[in-house]
N, C-alpha and C. Protein backbone atom coordinates (compact mmCIF):
# COMPACT_ATOMS: atom_id res chain seq x y z
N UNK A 1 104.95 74.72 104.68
CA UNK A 1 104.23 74.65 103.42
C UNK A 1 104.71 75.79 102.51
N UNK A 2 104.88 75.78 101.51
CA UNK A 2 105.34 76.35 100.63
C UNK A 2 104.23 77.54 99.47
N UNK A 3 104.58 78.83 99.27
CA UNK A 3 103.43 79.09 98.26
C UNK A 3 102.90 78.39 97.25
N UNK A 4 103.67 77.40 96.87
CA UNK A 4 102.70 77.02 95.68
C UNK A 4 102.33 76.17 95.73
N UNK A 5 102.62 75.47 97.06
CA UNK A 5 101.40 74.18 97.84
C UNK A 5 100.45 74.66 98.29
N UNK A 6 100.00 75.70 98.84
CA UNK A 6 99.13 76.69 99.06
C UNK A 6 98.40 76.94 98.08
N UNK A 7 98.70 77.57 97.19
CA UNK A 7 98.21 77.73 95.49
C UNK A 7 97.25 76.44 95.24
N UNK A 8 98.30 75.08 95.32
CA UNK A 8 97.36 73.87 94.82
C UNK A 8 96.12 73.93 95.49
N UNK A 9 96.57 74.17 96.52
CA UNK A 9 95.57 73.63 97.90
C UNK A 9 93.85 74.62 97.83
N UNK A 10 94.04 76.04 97.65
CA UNK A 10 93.20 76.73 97.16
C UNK A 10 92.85 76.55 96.04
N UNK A 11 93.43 76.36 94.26
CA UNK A 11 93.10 75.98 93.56
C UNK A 11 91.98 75.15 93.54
N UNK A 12 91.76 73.96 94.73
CA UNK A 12 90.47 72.89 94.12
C UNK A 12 89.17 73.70 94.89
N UNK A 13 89.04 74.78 95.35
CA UNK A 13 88.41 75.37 95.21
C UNK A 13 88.08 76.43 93.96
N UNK A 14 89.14 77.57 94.09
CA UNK A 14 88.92 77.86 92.40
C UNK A 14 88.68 77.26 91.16
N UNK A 15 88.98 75.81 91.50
CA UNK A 15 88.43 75.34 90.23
C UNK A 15 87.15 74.84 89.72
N UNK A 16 86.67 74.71 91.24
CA UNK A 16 85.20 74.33 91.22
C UNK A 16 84.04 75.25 91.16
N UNK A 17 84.76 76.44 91.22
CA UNK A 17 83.45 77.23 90.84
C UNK A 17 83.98 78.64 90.10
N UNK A 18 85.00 78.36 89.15
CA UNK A 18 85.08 78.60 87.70
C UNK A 18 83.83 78.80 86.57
N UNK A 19 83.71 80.27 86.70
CA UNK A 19 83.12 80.63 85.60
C UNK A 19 81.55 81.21 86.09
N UNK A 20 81.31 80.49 87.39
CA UNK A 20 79.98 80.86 88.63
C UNK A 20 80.01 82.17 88.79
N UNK A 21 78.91 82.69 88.51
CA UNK A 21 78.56 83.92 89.04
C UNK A 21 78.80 84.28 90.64
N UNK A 22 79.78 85.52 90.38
CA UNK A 22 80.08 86.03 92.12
C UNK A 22 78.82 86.38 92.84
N UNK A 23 77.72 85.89 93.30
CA UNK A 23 76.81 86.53 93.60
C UNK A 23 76.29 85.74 95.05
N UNK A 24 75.16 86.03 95.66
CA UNK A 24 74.70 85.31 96.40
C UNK A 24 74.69 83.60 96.79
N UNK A 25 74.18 83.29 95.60
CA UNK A 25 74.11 81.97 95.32
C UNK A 25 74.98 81.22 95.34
N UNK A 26 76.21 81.98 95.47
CA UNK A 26 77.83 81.20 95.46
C UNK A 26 77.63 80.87 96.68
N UNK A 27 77.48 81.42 97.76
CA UNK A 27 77.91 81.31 99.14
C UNK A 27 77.36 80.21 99.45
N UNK A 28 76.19 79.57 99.29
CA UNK A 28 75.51 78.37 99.47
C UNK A 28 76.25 77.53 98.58
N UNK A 29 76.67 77.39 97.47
CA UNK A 29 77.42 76.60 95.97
C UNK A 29 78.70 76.15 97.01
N UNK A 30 79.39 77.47 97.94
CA UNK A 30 80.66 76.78 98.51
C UNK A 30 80.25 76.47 100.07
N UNK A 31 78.95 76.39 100.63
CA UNK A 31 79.14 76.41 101.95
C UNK A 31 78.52 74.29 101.52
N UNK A 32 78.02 74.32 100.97
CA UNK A 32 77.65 72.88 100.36
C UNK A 32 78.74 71.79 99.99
N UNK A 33 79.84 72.85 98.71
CA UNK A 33 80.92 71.59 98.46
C UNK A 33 82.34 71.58 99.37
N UNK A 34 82.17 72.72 100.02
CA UNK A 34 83.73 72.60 101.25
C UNK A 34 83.08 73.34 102.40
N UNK A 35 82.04 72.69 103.13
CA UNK A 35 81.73 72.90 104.56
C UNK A 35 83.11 73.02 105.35
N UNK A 36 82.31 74.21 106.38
CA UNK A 36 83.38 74.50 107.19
C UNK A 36 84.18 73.33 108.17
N UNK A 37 83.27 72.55 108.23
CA UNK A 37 83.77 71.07 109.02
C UNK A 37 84.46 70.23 108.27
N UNK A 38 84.61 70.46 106.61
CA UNK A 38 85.39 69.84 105.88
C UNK A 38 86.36 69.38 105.92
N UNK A 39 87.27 68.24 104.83
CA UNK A 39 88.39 68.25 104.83
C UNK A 39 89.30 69.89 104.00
N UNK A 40 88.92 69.69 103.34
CA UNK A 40 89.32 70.70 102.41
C UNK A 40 89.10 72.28 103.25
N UNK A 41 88.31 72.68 103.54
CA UNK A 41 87.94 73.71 104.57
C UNK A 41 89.28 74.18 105.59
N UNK A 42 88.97 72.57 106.59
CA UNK A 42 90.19 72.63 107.52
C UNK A 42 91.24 72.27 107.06
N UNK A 43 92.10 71.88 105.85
CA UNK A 43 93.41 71.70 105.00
C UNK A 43 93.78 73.18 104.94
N UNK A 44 93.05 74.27 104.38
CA UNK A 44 93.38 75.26 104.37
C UNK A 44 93.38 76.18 104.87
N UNK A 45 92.88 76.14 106.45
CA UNK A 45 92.60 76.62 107.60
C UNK A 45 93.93 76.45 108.24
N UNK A 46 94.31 74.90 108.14
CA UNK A 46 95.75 74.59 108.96
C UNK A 46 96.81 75.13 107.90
N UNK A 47 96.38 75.38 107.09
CA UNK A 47 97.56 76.00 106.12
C UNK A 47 97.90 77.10 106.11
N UNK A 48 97.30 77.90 106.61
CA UNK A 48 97.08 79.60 107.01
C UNK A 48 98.05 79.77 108.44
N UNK A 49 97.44 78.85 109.13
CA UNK A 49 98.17 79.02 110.23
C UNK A 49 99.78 78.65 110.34
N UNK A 50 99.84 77.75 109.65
CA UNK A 50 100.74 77.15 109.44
C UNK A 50 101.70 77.80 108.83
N UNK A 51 101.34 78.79 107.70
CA UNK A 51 102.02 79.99 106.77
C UNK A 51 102.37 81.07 107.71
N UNK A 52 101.45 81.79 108.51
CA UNK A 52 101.50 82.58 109.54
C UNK A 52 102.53 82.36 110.47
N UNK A 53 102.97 81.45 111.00
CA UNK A 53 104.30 80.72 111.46
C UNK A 53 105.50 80.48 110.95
N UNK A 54 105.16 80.37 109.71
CA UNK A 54 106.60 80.57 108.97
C UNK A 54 106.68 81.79 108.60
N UNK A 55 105.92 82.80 109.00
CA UNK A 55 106.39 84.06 108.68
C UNK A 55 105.84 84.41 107.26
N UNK A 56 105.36 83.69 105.91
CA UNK A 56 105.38 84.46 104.56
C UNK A 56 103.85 84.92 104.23
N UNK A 57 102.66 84.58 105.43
CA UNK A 57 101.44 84.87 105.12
C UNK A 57 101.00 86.29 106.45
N UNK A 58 100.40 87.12 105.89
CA UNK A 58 99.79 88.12 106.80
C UNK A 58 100.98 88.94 107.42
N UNK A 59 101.79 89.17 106.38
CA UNK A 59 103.19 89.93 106.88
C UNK A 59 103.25 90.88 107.08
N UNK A 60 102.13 91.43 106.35
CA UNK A 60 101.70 92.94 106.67
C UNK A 60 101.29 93.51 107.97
N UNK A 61 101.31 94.50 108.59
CA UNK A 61 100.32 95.02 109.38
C UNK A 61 99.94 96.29 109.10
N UNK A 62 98.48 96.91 109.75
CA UNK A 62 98.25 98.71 109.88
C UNK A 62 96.78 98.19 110.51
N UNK A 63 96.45 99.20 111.09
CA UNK A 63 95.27 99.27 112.03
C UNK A 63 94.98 98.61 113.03
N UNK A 64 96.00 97.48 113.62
CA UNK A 64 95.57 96.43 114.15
C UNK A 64 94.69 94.96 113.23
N UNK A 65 94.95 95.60 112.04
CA UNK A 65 94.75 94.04 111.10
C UNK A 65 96.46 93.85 110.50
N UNK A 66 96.98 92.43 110.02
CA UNK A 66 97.25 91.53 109.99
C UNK A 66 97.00 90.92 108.30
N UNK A 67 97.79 91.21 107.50
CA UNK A 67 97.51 91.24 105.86
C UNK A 67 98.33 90.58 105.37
N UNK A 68 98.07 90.14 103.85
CA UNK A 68 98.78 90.63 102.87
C UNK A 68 98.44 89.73 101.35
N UNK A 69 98.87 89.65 100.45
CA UNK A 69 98.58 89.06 99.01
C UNK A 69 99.47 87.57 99.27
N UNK A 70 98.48 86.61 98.71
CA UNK A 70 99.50 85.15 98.75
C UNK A 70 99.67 84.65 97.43
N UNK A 71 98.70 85.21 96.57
CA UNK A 71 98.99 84.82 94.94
C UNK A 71 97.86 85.76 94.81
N UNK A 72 98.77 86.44 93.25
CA UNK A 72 98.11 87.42 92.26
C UNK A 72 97.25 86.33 91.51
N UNK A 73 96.24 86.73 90.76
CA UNK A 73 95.40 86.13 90.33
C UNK A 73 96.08 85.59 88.82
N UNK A 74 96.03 84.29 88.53
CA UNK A 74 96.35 83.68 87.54
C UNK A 74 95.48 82.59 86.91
N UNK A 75 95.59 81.28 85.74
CA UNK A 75 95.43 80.27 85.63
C UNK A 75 95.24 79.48 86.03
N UNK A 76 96.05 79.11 87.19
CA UNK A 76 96.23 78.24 88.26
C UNK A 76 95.09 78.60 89.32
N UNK A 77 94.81 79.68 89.58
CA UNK A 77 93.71 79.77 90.01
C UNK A 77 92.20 80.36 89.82
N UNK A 78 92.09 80.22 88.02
CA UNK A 78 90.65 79.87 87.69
C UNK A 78 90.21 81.74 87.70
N UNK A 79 91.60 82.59 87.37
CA UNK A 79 91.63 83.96 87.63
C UNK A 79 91.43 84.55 89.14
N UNK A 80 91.29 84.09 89.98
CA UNK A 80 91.26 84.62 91.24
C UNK A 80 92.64 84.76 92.37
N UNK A 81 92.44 85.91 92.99
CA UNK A 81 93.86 86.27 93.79
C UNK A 81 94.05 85.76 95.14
N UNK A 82 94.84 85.71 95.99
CA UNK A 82 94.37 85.09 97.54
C UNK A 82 94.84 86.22 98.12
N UNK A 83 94.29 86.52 99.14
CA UNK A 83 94.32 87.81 100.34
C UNK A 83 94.28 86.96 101.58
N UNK A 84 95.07 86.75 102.53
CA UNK A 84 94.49 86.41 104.14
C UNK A 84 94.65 87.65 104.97
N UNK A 85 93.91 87.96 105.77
CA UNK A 85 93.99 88.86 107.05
C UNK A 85 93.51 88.45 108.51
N UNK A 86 94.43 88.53 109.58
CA UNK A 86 94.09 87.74 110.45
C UNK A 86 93.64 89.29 111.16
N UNK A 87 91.94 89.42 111.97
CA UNK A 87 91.43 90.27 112.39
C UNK A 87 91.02 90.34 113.89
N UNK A 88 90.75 91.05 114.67
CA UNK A 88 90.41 90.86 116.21
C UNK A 88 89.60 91.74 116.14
N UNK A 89 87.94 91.75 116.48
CA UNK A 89 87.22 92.88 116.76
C UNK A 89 88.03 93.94 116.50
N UNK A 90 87.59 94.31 115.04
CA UNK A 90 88.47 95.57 114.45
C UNK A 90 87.47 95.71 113.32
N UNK A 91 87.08 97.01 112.99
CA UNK A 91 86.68 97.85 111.57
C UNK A 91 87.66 97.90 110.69
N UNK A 92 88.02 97.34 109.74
CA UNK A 92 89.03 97.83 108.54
C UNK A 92 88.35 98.70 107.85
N UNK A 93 89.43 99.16 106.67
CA UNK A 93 89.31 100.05 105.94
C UNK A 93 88.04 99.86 105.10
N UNK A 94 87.14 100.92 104.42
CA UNK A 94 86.28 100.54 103.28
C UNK A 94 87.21 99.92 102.20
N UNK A 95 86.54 99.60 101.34
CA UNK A 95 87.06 99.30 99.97
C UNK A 95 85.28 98.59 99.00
N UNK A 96 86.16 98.98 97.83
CA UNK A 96 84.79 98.12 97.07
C UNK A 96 84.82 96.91 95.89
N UNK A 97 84.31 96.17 95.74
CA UNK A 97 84.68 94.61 95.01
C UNK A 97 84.29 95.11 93.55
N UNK A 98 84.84 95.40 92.79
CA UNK A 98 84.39 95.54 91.33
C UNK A 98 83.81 94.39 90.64
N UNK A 99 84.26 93.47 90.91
CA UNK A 99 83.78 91.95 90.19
C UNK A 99 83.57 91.15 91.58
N UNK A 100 83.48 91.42 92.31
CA UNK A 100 82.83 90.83 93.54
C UNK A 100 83.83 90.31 95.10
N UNK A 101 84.00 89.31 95.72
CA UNK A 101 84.57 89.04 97.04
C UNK A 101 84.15 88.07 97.20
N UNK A 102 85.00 86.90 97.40
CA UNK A 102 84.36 85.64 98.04
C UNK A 102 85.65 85.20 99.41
N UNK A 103 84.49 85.30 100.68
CA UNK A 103 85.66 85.28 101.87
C UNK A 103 85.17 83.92 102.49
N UNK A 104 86.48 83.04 102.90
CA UNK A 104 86.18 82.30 103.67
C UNK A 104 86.68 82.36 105.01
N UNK A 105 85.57 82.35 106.03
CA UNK A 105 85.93 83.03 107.41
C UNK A 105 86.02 81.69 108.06
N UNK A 106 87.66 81.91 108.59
CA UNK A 106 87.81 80.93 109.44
C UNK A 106 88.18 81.31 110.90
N UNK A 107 87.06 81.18 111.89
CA UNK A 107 87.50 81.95 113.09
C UNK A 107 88.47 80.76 114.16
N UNK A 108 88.93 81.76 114.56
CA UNK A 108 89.78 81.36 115.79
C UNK A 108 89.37 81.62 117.11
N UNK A 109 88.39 82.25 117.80
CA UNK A 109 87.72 82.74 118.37
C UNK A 109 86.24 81.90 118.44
N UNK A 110 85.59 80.77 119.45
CA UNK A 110 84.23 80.41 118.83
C UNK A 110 82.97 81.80 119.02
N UNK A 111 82.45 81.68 117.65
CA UNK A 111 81.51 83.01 117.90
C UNK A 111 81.80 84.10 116.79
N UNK A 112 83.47 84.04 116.55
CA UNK A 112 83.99 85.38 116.43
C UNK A 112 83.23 85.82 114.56
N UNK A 113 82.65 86.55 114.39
CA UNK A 113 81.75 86.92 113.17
C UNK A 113 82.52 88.23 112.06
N UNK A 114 82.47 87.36 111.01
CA UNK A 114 83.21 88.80 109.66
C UNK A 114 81.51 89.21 109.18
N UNK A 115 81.57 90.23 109.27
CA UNK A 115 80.28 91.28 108.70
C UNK A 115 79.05 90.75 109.64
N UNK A 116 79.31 90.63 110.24
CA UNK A 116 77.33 89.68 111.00
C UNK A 116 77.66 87.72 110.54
N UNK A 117 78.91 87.55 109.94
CA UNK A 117 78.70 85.97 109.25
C UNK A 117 79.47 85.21 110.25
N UNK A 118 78.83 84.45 110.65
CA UNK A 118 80.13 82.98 111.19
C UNK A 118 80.93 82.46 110.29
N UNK A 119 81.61 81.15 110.79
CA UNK A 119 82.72 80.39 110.10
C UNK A 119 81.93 79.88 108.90
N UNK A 120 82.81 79.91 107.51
CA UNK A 120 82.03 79.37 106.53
C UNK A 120 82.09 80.55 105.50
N UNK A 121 81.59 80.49 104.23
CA UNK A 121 81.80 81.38 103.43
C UNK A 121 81.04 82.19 103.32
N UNK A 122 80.88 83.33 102.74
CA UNK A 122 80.30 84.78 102.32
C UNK A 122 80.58 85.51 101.06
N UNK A 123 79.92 85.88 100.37
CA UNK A 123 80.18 86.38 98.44
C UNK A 123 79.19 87.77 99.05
N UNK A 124 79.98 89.00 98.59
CA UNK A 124 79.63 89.99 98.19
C UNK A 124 79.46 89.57 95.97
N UNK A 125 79.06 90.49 96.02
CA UNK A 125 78.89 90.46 94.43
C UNK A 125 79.71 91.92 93.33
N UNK A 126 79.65 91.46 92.42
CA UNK A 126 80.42 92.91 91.56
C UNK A 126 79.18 94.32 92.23
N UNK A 127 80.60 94.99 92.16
CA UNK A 127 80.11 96.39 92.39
C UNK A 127 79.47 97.03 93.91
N UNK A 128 80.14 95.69 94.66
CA UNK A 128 79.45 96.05 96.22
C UNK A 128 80.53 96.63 96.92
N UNK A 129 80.46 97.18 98.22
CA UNK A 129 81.48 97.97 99.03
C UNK A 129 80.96 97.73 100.39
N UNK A 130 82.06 97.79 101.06
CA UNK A 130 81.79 97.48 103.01
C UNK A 130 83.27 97.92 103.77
N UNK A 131 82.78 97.76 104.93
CA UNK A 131 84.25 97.98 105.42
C UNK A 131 84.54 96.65 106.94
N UNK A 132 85.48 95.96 105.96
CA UNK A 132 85.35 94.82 107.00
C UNK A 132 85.06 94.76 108.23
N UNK A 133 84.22 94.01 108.92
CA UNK A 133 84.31 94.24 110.30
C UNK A 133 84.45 92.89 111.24
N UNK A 134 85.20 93.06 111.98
CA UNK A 134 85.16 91.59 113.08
C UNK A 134 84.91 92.11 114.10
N UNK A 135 83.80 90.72 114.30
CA UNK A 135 83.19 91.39 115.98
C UNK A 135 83.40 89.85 116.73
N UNK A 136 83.36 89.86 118.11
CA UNK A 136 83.07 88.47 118.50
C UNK A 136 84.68 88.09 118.92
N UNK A 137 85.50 88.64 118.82
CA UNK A 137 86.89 87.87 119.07
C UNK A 137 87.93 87.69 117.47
N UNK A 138 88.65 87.05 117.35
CA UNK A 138 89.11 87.23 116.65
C UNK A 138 89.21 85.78 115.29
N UNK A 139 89.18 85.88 114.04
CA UNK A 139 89.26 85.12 112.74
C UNK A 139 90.40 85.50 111.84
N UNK A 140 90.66 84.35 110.89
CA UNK A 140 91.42 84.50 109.44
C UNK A 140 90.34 84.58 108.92
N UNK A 141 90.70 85.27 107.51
CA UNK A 141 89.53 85.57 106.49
C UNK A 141 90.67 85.49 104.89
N UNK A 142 90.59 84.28 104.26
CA UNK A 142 90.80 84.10 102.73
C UNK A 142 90.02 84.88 102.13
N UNK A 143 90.38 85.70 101.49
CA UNK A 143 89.85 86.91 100.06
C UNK A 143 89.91 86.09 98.68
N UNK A 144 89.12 85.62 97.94
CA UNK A 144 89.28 85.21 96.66
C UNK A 144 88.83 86.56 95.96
N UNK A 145 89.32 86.98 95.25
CA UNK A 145 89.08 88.03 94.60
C UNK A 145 89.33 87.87 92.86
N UNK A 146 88.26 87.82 92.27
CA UNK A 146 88.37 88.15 90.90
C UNK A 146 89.28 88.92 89.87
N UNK A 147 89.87 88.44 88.93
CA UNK A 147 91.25 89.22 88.71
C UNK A 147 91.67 89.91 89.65
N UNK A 148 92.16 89.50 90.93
CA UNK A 148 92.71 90.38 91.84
C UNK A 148 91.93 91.70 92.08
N UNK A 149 91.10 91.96 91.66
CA UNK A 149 90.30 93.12 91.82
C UNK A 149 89.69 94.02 92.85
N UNK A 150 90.40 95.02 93.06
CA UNK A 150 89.85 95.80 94.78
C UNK A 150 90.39 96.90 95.08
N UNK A 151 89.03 98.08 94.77
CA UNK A 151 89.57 99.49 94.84
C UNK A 151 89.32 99.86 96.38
N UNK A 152 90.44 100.63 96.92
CA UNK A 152 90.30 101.16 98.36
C UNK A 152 90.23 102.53 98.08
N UNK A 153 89.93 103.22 96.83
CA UNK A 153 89.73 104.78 96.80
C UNK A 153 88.12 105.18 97.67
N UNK A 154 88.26 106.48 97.79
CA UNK A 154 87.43 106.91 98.62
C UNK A 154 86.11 107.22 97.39
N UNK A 155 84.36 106.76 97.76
CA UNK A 155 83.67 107.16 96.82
C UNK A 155 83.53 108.36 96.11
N UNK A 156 83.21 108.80 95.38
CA UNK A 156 82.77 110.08 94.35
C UNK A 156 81.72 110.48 95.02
C-alpha cells in the first residue's frame, strides 16, 4: 500500500468529523461511525500492518516504542496529521495536545490498553498532556492530530 492510499483510506475518517470539536464527545461521534469491528476500522488496522512490513510506517525507534509521521497535516486530511506507534507495555515520553489528540487504538495483544482504554478510539482535548502508556501487552495507536500539533517540551 502506498502513502497516499493510506492518506485516502484515513481521510474518510477525517472527513467525517471535520470541523467537530476535539473533545470528549468525539470519542463516542467515532466509536459509533467506525466501530472497532468495522469495515473501515479494520481497513486501516490491516493497513498499518501492512505499512509496517513494507518498512515506510513506524520507522522510527527510542525507548522501546516504534514511531513515526505518515502525513503532515493537510487538505486532504480535513487539517489533521497521522502519527502510528507500535507500543508494548511501555511509558512514553510526556508531551501535550495544544488543539487536542484523537487516537485510534488498535491492539494486537487481546486486553492490551493505551491510557486505561481498549481497542477503539480516545480524544484528549486542546490543551491536555499525558504520557502515553501501554499496559496489557502490546497495540498500534493512529495519532490524528490537529494541524499536526504536539509539544514534547518539558512544563514551565
Amino acid at each position: 500500500m502506498s502513502k497516499s492510499a493510506f492518506k485516502a483510506l484515513v481521510a474518510q475518517v477525517t472527513s467525517s468529523i471535520a470541523g467537530l470539536p476535539v473533545d470528549d464527545s468525539l470519542a463516542g461521534v467515532l466509536n459509533a461511525r467506525f466501530p472497532e469491528g468495522g469495515e473501515v476500522f479494520k481497513s486501516i488496522e490491516a493497513a498499518c500492518h501492512k505499512a509496517i512490513a513494507e518498512g515506510w510506517m513506524c520507522e522510527n525507534e527510542h525507548g522501546g516504542i516504534r514511531y513515526g509521521r505518515v502525513a503532515e497535516a493537510d487538505a486532504e486530511l480535513s487539517g489533521f496529521s497521522i502519527d502510528v506507534v507500535h507500543m508494548k507495555d511501555v511509558v512514553g515520553p510526556r508531551h501535550r495536545h495544544p488543539l487536542g489528540e484523537i487516537d485510534m487504538i488498535m491492539s494486537i495483544d487481546p486486553g492490551a490498553k493505551f491510557d486505561g482504554a481498549p481497542r477503539g478510539w480516545l480524544v484528549y482535548g486542546p490543551d491536555t498532556a499525558h504520557r502515553p502508556t501501554l499496559t496489557e501487552g502490546a497495540a498500534l495507536v493512529l495519532y490524528l492530530l490537529p494541524d499536526g500539533q504536539i509539544d514534547f517540551s518539558r512544563p514551565k
